[in-house]
PDB file of N, CA and C in Angstrom:
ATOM      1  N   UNK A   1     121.363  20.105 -40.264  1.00  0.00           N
ATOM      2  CA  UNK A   1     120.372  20.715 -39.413  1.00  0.00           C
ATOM      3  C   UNK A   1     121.004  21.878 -38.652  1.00  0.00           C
ATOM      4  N   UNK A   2     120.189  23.346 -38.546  1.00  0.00           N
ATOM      5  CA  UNK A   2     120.567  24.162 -37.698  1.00  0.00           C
ATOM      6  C   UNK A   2     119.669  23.998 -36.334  1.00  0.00           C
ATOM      7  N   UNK A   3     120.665  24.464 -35.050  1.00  0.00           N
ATOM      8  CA  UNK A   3     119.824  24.524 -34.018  1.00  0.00           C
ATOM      9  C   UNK A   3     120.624  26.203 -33.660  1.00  0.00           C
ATOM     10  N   UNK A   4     118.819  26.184 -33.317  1.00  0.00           N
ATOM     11  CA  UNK A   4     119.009  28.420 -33.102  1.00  0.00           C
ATOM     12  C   UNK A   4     119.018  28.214 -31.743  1.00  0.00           C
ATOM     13  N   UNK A   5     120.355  28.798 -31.107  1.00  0.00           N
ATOM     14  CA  UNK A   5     119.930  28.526 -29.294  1.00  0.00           C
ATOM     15  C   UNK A   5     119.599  29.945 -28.956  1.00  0.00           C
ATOM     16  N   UNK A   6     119.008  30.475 -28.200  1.00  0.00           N
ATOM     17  CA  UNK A   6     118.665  31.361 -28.195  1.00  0.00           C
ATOM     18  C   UNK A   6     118.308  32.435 -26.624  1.00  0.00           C
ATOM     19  N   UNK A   7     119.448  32.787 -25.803  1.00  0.00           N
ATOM     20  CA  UNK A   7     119.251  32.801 -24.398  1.00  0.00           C
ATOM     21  C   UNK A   7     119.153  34.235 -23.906  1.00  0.00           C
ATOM     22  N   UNK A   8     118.254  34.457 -22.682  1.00  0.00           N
ATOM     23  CA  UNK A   8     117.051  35.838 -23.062  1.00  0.00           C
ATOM     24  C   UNK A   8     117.848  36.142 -21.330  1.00  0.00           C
ATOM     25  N   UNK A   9     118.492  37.499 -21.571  1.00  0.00           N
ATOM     26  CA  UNK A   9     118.836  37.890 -19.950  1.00  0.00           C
ATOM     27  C   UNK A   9     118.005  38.576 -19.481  1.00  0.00           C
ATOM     28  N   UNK A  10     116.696  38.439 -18.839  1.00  0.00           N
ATOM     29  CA  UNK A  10     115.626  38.711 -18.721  1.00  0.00           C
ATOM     30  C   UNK A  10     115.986  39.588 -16.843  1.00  0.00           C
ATOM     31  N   UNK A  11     115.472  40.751 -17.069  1.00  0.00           N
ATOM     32  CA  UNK A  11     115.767  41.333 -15.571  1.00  0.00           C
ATOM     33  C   UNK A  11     114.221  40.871 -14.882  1.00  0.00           C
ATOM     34  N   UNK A  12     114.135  40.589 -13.072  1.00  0.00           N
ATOM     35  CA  UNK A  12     113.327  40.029 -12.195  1.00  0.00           C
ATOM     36  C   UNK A  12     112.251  41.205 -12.787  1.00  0.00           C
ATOM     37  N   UNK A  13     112.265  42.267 -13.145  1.00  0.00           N
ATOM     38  CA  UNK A  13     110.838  42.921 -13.472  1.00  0.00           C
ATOM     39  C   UNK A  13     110.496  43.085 -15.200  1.00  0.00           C
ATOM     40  N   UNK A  14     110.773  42.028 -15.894  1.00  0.00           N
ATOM     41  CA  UNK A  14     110.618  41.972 -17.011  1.00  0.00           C
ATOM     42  C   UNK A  14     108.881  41.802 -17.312  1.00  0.00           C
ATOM     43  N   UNK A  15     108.357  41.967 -18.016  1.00  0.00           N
ATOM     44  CA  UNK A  15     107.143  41.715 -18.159  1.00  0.00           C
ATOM     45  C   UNK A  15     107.145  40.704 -18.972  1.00  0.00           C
ATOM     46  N   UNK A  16     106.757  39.836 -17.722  1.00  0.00           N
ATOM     47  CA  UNK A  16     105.857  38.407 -18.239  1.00  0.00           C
ATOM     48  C   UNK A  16     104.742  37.876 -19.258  1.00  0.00           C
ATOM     49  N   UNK A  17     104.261  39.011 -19.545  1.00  0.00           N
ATOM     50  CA  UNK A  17     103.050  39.389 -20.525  1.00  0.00           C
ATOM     51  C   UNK A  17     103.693  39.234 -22.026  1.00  0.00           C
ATOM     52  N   UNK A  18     104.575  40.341 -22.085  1.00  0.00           N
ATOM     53  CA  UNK A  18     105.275  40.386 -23.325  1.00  0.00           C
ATOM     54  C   UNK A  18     106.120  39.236 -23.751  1.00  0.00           C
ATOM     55  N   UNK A  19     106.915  38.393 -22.745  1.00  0.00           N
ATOM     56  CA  UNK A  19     107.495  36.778 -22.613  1.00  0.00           C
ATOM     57  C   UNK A  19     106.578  36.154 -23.561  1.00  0.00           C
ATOM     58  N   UNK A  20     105.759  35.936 -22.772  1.00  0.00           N
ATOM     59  CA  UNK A  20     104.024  34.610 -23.160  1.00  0.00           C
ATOM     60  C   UNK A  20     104.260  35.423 -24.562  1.00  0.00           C
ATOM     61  N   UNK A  21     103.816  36.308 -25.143  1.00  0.00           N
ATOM     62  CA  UNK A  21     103.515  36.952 -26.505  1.00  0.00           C
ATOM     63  C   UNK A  21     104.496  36.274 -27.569  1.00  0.00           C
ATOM     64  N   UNK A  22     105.833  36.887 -27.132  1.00  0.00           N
ATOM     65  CA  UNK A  22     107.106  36.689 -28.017  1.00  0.00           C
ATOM     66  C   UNK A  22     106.713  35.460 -28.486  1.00  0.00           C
ATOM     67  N   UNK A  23     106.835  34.487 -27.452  1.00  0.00           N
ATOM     68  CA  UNK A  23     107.187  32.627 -27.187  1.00  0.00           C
ATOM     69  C   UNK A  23     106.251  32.306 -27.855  1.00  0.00           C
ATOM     70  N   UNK A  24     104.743  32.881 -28.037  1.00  0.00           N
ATOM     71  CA  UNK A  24     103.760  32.554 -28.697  1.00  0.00           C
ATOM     72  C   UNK A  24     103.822  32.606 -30.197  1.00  0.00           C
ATOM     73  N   UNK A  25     104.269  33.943 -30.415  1.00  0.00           N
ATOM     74  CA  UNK A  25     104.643  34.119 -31.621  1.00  0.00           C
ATOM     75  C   UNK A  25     105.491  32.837 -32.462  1.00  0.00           C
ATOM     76  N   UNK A  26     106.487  32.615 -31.977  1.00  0.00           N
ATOM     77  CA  UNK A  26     107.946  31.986 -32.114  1.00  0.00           C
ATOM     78  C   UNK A  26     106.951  30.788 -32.823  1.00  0.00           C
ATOM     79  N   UNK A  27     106.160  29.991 -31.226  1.00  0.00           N
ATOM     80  CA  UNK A  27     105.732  28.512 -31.311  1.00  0.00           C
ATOM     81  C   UNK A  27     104.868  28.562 -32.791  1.00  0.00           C
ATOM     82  N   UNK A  28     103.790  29.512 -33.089  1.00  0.00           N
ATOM     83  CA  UNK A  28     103.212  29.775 -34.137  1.00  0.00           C
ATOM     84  C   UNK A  28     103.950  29.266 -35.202  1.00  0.00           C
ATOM     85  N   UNK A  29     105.875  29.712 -35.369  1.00  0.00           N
ATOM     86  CA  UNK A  29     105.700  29.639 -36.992  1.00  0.00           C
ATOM     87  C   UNK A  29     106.176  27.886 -37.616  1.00  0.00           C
ATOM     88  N   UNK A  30     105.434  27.333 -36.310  1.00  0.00           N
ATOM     89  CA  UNK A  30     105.626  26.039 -36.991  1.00  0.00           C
ATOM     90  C   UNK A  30     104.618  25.604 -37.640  1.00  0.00           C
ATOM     91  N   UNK A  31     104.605  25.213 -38.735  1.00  0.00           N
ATOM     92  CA  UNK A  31     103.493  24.817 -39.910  1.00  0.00           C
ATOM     93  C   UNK A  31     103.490  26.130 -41.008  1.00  0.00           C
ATOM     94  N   UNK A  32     104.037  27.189 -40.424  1.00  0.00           N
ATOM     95  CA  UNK A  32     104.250  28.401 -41.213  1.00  0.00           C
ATOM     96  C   UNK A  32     105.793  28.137 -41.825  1.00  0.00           C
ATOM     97  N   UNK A  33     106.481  27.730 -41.722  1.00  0.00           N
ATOM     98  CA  UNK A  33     108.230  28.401 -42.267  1.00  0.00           C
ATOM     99  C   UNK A  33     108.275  26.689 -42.526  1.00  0.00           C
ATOM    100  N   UNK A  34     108.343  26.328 -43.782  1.00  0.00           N
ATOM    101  CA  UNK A  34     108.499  25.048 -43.993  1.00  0.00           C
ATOM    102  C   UNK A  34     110.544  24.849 -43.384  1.00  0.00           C
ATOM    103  N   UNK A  35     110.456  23.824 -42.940  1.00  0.00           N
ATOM    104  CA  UNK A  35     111.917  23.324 -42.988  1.00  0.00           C
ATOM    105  C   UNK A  35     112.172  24.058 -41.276  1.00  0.00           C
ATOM    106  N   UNK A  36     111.157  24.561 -40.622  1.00  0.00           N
ATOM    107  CA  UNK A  36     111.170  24.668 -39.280  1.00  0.00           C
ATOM    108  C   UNK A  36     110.499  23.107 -38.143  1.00  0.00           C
ATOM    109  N   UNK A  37     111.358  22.636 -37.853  1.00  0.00           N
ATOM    110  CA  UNK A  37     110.958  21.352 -37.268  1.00  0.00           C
ATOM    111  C   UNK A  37     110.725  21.957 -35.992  1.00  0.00           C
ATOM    112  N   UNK A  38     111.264  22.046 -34.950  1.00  0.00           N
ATOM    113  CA  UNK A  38     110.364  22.170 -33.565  1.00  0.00           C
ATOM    114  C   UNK A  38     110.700  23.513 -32.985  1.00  0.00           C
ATOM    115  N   UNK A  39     110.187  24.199 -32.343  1.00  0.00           N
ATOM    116  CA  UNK A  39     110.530  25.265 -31.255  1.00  0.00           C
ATOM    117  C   UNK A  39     109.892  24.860 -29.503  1.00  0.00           C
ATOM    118  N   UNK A  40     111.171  24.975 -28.731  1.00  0.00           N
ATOM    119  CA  UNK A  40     111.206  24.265 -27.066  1.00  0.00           C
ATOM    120  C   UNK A  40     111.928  25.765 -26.427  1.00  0.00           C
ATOM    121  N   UNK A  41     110.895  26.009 -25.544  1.00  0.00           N
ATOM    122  CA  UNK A  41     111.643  26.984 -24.473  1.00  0.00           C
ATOM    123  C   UNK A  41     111.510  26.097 -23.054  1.00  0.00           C
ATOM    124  N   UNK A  42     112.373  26.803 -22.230  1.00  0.00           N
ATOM    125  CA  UNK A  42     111.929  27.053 -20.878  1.00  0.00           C
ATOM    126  C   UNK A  42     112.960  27.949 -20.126  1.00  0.00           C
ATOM    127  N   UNK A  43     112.918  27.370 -19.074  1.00  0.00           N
ATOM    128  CA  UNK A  43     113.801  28.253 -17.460  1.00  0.00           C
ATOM    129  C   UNK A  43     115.393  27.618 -17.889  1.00  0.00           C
ATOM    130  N   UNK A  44     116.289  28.353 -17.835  1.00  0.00           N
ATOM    131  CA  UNK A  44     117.679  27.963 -17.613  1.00  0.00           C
ATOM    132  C   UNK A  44     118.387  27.778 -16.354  1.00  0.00           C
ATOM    133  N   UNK A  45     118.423  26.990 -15.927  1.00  0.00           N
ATOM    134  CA  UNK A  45     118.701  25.796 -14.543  1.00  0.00           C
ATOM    135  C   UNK A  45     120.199  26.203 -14.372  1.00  0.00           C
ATOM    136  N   UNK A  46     120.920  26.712 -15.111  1.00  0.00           N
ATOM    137  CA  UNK A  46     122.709  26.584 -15.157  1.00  0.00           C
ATOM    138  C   UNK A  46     122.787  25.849 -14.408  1.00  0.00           C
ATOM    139  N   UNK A  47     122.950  24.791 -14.214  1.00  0.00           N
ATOM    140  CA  UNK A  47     123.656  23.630 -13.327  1.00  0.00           C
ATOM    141  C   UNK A  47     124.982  23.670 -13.118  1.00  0.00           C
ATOM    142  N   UNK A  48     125.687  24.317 -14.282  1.00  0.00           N
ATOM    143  CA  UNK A  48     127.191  24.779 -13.985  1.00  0.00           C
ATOM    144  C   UNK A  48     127.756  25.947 -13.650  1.00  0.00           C
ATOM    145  N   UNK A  49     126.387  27.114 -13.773  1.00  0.00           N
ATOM    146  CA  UNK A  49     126.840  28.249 -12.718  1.00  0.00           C
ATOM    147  C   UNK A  49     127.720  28.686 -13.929  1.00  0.00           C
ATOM    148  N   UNK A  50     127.359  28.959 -15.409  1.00  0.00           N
ATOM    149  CA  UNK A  50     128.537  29.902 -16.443  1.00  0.00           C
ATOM    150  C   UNK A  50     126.951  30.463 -16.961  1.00  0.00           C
ATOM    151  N   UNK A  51     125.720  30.990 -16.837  1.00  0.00           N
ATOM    152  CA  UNK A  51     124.810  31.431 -17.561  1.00  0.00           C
ATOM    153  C   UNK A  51     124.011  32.410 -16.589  1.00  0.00           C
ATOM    154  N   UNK A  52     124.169  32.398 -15.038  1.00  0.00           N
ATOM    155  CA  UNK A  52     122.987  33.297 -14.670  1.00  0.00           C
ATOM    156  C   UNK A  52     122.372  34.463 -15.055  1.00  0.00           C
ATOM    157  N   UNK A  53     123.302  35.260 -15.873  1.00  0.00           N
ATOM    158  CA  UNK A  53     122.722  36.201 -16.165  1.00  0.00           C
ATOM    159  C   UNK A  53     121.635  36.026 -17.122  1.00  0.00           C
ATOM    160  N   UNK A  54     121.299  34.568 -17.669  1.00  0.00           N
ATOM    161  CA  UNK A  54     120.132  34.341 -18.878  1.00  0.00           C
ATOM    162  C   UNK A  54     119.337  33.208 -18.569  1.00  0.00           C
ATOM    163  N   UNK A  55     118.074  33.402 -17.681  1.00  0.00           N
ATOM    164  CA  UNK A  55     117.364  32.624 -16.676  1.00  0.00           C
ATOM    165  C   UNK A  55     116.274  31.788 -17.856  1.00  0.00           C
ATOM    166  N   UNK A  56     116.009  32.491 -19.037  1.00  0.00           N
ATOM    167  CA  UNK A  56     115.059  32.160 -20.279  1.00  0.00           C
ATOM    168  C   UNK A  56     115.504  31.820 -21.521  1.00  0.00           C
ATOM    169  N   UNK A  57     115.527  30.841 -22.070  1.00  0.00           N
ATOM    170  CA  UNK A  57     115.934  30.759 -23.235  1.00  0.00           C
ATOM    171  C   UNK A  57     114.907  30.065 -24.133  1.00  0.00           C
ATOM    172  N   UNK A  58     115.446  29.547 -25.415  1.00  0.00           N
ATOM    173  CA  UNK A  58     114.409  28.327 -26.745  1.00  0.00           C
ATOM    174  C   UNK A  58     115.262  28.119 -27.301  1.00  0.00           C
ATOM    175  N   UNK A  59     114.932  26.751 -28.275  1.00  0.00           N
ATOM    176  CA  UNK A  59     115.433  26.072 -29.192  1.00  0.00           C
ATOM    177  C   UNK A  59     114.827  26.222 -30.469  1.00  0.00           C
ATOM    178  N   UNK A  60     115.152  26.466 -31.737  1.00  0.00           N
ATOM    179  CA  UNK A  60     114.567  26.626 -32.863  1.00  0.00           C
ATOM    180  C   UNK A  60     115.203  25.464 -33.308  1.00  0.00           C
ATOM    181  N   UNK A  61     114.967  24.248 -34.504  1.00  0.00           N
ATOM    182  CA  UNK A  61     115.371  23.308 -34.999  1.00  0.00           C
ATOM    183  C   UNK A  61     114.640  23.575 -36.351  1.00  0.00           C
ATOM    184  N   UNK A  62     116.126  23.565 -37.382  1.00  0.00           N
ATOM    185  CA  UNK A  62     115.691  24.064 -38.299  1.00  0.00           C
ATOM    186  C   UNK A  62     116.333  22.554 -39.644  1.00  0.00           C
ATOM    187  N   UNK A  63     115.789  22.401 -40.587  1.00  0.00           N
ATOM    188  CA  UNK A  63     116.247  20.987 -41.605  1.00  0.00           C
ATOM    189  C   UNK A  63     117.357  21.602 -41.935  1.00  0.00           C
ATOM    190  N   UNK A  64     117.671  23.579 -42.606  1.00  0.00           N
ATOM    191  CA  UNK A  64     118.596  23.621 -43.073  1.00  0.00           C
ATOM    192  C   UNK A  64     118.845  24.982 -42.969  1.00  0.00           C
ATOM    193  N   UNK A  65     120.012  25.543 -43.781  1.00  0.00           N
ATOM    194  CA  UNK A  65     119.850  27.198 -43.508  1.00  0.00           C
ATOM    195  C   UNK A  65     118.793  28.111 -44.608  1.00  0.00           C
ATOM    196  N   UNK A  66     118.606  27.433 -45.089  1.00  0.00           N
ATOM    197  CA  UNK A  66     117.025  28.048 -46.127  1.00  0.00           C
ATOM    198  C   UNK A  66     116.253  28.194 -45.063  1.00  0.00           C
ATOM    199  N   UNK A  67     115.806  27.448 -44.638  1.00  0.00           N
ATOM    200  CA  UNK A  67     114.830  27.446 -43.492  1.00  0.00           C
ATOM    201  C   UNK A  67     115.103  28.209 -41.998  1.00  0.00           C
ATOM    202  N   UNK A  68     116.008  28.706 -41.501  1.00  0.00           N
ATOM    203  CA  UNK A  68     116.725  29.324 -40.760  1.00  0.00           C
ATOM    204  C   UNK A  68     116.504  30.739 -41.643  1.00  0.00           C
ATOM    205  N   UNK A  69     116.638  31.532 -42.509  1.00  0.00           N
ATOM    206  CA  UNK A  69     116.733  32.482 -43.408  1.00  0.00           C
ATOM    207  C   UNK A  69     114.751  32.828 -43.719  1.00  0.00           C
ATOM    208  N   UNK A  70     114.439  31.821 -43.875  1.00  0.00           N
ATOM    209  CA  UNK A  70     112.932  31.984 -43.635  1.00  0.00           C
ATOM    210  C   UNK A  70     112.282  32.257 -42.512  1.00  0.00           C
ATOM    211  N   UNK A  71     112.811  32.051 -41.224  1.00  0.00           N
ATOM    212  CA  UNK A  71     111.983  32.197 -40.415  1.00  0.00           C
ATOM    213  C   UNK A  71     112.801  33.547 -40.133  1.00  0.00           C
ATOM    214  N   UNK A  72     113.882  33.938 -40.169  1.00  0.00           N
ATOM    215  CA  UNK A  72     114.691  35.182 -39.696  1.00  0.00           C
ATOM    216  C   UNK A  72     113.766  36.150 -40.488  1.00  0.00           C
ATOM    217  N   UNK A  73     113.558  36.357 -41.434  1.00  0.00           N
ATOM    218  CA  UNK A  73     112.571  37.334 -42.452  1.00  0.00           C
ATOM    219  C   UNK A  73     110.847  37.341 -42.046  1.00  0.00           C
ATOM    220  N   UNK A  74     110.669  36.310 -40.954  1.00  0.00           N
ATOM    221  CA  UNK A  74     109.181  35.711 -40.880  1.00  0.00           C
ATOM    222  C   UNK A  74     108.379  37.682 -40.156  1.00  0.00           C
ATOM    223  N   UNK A  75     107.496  38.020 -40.558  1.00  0.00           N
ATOM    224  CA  UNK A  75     106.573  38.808 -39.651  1.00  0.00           C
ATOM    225  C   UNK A  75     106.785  38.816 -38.349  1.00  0.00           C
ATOM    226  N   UNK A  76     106.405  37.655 -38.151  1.00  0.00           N
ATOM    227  CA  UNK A  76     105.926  37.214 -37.002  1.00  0.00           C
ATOM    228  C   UNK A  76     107.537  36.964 -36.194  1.00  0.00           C
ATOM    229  N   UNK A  77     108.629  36.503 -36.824  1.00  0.00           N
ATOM    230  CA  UNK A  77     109.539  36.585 -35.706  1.00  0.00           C
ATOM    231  C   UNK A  77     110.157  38.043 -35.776  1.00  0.00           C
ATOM    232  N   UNK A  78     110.064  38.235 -36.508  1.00  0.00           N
ATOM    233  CA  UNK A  78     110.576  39.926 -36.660  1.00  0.00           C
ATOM    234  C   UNK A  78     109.422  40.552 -35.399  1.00  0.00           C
ATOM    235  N   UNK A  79     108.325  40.640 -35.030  1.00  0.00           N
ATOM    236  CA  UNK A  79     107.498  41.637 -33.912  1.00  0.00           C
ATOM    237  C   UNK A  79     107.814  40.413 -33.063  1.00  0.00           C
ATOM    238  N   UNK A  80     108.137  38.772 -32.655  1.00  0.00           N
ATOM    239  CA  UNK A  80     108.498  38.203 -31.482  1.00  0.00           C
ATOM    240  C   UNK A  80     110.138  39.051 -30.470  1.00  0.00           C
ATOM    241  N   UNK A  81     110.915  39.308 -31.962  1.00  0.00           N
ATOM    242  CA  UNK A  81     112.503  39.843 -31.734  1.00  0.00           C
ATOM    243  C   UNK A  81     111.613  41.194 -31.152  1.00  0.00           C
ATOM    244  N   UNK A  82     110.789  41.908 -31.569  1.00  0.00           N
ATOM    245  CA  UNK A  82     111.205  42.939 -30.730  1.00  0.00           C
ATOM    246  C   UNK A  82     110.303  43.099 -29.611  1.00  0.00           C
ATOM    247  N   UNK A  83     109.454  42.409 -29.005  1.00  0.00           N
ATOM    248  CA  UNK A  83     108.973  42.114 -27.963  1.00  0.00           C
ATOM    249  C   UNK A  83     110.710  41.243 -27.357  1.00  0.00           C
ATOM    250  N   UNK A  84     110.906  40.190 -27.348  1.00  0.00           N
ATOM    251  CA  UNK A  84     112.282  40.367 -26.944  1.00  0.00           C
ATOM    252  C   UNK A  84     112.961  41.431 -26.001  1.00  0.00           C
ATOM    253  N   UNK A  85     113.530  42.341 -27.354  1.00  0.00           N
ATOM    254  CA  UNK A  85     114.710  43.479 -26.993  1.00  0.00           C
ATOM    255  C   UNK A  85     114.327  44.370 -26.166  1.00  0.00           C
ATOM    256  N   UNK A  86     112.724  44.500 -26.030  1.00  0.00           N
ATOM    257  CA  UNK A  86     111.920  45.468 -25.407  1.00  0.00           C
ATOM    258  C   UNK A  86     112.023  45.177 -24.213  1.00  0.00           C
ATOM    259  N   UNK A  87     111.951  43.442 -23.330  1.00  0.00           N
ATOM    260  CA  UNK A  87     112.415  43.271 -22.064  1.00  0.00           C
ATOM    261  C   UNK A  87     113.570  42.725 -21.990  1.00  0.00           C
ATOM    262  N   UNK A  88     114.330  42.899 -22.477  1.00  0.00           N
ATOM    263  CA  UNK A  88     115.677  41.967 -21.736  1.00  0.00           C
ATOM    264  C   UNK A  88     116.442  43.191 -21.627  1.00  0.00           C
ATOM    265  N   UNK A  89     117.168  42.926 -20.580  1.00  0.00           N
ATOM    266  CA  UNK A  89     117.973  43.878 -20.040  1.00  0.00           C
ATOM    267  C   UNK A  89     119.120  44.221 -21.020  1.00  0.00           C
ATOM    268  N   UNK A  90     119.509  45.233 -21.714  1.00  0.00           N
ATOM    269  CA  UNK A  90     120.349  45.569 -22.677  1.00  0.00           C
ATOM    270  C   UNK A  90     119.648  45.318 -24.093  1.00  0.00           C
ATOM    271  N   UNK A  91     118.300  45.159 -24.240  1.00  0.00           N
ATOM    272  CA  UNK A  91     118.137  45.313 -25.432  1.00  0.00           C
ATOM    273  C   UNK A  91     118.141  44.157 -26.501  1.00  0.00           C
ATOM    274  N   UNK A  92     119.331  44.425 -27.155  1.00  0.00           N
ATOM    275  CA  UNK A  92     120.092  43.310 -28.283  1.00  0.00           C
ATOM    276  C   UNK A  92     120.789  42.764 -27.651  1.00  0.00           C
ATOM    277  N   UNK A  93     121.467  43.819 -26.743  1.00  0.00           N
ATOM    278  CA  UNK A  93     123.108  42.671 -26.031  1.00  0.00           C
ATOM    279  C   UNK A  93     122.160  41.979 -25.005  1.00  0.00           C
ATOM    280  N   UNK A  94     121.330  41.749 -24.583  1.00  0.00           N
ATOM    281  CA  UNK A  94     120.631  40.868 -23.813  1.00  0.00           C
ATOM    282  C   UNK A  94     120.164  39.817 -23.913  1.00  0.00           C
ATOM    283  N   UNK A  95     120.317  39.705 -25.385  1.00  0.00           N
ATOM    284  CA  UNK A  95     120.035  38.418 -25.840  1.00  0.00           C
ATOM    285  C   UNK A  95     121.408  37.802 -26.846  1.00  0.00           C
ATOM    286  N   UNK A  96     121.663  36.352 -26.362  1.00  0.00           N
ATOM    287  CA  UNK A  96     123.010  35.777 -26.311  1.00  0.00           C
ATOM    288  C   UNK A  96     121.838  34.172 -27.646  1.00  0.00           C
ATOM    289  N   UNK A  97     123.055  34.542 -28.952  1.00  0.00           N
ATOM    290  CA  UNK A  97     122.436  33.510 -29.865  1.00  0.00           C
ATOM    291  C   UNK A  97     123.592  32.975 -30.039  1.00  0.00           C
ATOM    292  N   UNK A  98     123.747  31.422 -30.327  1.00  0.00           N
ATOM    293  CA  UNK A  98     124.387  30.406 -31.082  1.00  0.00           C
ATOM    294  C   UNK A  98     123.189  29.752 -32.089  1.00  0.00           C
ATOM    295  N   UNK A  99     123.844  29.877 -33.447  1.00  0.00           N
ATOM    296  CA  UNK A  99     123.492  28.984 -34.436  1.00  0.00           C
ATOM    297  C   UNK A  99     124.100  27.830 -34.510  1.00  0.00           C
ATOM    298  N   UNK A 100     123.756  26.306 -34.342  1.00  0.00           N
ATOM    299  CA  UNK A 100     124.479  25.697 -34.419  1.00  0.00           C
ATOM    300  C   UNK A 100     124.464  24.002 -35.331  1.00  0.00           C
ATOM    301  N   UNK A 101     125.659  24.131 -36.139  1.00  0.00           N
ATOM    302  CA  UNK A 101     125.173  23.089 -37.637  1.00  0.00           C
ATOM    303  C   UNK A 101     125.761  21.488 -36.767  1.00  0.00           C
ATOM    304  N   UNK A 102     124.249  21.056 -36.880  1.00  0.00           N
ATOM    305  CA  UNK A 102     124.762  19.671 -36.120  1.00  0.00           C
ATOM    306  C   UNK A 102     124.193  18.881 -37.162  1.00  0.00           C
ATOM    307  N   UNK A 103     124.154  17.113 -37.029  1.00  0.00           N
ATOM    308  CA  UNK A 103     124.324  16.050 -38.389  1.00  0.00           C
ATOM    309  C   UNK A 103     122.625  15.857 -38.089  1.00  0.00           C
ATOM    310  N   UNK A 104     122.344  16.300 -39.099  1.00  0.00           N
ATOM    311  CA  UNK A 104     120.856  15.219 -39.566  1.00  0.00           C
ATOM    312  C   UNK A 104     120.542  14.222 -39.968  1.00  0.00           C
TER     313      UNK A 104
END
């Protein structure tokens, strides 16, 4: 199983509008991208004080990397990514990804 972590350095005047859109998009391509099991966002809490600069993040849970490769090519996450880059502060470098292969 891949898990897509996915953490959004979102500046205090980011538009919230375009957020809801992206996230919408994202949640959509489940039932669309077979071998996509769940997508979970919310607020990043850093409890340990090593992340403030990335207050937003999600989880993509994927069965395998076929399915990870499908949704990377998807429409729909391709115009979510650039609603993304469009608010986070730096663009691309504003957004901080780990792919990560854990046991299914």
């Amino acid at each position: 199983m891949i898990r897509h972590v996915v953490l959004l350095n979102l500046p205090p005047e980011h538009d919230g509008a375009l957020l809801l859109e992206a996230l919408g998009l994202l949640d959509g391509l489940q039932g669309q991208v077979p071998g996509l099991l769940s997508f979970e966002h919310g607020p990043n809490r850093d409890y340990e004080g090593k992340s403030a600069d990335y207050p937003y993040g999600f989880v993509v849970t994927f069965a395998d990397r076929a399915a990870h490769l499908a949704y990377e090519t998807h429409p729909q996450h391709e115009r979510a990514g650039g609603l993304l880059v469009s608010i986070c502060a730096g663009g691309h470098d504003g957004i901080l990804v780990a792919d990560l292969e854990v046991p299914g």
